[in-house]
Protein backbone atom coordinates (compact mmCIF):
# COMPACT_ATOMS: atom_id res chain seq x y z
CA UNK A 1 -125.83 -7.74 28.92
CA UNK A 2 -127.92 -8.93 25.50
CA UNK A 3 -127.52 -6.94 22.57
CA UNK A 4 -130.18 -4.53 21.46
CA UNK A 5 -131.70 -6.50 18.70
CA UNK A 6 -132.11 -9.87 21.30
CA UNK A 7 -134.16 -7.36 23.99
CA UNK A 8 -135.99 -6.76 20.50
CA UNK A 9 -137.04 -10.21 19.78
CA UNK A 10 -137.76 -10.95 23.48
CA UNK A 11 -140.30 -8.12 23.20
CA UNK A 12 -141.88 -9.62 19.86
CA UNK A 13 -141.78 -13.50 21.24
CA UNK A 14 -143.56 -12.20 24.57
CA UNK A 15 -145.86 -10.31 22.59
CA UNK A 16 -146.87 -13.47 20.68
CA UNK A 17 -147.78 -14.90 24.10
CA UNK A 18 -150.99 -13.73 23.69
CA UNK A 19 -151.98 -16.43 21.05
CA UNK A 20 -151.19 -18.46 23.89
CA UNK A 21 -153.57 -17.02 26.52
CA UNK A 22 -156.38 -16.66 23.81
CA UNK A 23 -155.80 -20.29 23.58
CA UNK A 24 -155.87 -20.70 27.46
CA UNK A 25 -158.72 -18.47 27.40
CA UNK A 26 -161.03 -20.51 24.81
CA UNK A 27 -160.25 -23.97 26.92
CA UNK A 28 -162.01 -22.95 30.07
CA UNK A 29 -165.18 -24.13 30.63
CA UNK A 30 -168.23 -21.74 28.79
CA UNK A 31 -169.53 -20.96 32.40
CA UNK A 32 -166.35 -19.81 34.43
CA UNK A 33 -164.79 -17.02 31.85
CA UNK A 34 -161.13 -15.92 32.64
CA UNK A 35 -162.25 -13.07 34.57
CA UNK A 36 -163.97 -15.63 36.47
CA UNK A 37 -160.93 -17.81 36.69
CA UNK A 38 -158.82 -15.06 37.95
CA UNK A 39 -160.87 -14.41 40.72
CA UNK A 40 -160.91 -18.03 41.98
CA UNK A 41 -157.28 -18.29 41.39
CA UNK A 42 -156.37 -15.04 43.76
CA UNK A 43 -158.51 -16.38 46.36
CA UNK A 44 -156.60 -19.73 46.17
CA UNK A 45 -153.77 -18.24 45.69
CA UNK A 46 -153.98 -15.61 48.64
CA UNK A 47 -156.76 -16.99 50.97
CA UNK A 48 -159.86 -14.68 51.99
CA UNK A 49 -159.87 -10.91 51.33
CA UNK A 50 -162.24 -8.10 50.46
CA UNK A 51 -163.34 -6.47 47.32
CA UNK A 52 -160.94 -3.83 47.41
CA UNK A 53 -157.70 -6.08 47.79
CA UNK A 54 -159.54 -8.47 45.25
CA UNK A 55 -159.74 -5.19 43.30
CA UNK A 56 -155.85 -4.65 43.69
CA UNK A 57 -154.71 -7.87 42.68
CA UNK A 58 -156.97 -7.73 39.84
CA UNK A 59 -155.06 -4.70 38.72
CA UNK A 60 -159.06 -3.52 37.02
CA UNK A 61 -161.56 -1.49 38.81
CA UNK A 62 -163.66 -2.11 41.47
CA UNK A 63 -167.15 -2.27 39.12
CA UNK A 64 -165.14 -5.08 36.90
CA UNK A 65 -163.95 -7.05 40.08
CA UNK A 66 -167.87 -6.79 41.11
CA UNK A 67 -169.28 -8.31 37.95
CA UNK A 68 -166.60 -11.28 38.21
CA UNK A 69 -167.46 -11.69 42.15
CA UNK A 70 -170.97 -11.80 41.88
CA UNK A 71 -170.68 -14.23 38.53
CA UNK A 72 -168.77 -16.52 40.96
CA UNK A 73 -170.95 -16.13 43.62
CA UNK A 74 -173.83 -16.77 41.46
CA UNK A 75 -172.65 -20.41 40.80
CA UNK A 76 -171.79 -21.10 44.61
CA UNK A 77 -167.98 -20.97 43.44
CA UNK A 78 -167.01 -17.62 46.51
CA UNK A 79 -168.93 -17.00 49.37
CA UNK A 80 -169.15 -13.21 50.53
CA UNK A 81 -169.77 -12.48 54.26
CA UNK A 82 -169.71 -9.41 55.94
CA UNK A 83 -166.36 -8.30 57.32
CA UNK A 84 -166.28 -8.67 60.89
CA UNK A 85 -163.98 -5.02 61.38
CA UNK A 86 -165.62 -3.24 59.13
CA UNK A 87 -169.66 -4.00 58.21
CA UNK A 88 -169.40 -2.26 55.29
CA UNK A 89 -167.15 -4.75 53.49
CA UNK A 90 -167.51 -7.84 52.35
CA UNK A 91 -164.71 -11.15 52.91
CA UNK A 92 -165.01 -12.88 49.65
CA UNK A 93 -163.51 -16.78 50.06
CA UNK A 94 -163.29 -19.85 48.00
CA UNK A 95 -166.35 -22.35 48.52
CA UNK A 96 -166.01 -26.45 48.11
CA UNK A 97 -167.89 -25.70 44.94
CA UNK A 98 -164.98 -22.97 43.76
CA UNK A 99 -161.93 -25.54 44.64
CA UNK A 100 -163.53 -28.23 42.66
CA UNK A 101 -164.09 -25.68 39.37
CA UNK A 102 -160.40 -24.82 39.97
CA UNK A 103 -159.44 -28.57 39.57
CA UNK A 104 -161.30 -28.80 36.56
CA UNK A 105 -159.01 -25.57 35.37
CA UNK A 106 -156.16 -26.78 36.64
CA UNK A 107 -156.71 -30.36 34.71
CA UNK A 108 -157.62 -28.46 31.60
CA UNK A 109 -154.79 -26.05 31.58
CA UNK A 110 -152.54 -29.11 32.38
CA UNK A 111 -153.90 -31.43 29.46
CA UNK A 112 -153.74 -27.96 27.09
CA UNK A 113 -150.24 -28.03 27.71
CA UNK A 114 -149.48 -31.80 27.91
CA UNK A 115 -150.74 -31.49 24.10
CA UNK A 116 -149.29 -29.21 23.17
CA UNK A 117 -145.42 -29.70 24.62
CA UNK A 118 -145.85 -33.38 23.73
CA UNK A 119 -142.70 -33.15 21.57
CA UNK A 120 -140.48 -30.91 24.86
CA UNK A 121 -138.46 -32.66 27.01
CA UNK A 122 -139.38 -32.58 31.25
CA UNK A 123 -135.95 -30.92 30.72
CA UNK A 124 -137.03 -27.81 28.61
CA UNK A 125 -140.33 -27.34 30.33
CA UNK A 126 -137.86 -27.43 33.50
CA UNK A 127 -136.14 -25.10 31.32
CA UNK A 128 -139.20 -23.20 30.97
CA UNK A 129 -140.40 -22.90 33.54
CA UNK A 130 -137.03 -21.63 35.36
CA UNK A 131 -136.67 -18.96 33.20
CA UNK A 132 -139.89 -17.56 33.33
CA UNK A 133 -139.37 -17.14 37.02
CA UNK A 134 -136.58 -15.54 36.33
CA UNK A 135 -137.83 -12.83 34.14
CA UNK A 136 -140.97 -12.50 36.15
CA UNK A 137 -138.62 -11.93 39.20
CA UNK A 138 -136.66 -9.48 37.32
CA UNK A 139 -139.31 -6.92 37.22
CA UNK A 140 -140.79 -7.37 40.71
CA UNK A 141 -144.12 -6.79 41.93
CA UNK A 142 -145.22 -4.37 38.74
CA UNK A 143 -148.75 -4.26 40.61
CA UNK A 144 -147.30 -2.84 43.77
CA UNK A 145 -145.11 -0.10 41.37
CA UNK A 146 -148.55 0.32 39.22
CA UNK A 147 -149.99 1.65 41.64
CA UNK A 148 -147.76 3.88 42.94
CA UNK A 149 -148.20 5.80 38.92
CA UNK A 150 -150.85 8.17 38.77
CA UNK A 151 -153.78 6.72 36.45
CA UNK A 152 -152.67 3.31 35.08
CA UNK A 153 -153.57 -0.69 35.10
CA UNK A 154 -153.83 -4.47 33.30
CA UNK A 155 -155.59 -10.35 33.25
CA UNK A 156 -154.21 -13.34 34.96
């Protein structure tokens, strides 16, 4: 087990991470803003679903996943059709249109970090990357636990 004072810094270094995701943040293009990006991510990621799953994922409220749905529908990026079990819902899914604007984040994310690592071996980003994993695996599914606490959420 790390000493007290290591389980310190970790929490300081991962709190610095956010300089990072600004950085990711002010990258994407003007027109698909991270909430945006999240969506189309989670429906690449996970396939088809409705709001409310959308919603869950999201870890936000249902009126904030709304706003980023319909801002992706808006520019042909998600379709929404009516849910064949249940009329009242909606099946959000990824259009042609979305997978292309997720290329174009992917290649800008990728060329972010390609500048930015230019000095890191493939070995640490291996490195990395392996570790991150690991500490991501470490605390599970912190959604599904989330919301399982009374009152609570959190970007991706």
């Amino acid at each position: 087990m790390a000493a007290q004072s290591q389980y310190a810094e970790l929490a300081r270094q991962l709190s610095a991470i956010g300089a990072i995701k600004r950085g990711l943040a002010r990258m994407l293009p003007a027109e698909c803003p991270s909430g945006t990006a999240a969506v189309l991510t989670l429906l690449d990621r996970h396939g088809e679903m409705r709001m409310s799953r959308l919603a869950e994922l999201l870890a936000v409220d249902m009126s904030v996943t709304s706003r980023h749905v319909a801002h992706a529908a808006e520019r042909g990026w998600i379709e929404r059709s009516p849910d064949p079990g249940d009329r009242r819902s909606r099946i959000l899914r990824l259009t042609p249109a979305g997978l292309d604007m997720l290329d174009e984040l992917a290649r800008r994310t990728t060329d972010m970090f390609a500048h930015h690592l230019e000095d890191w071996s493939d070995d640490d980003v291996g490195q990395l990357i392996v570790m991150l994993a690991r500490l991501r695996d470490s605390f599970g599914d912190c959604r599904a636990r989330h919301h399982d606490e009374p009152h609570s959420r959190t970007s991706v």
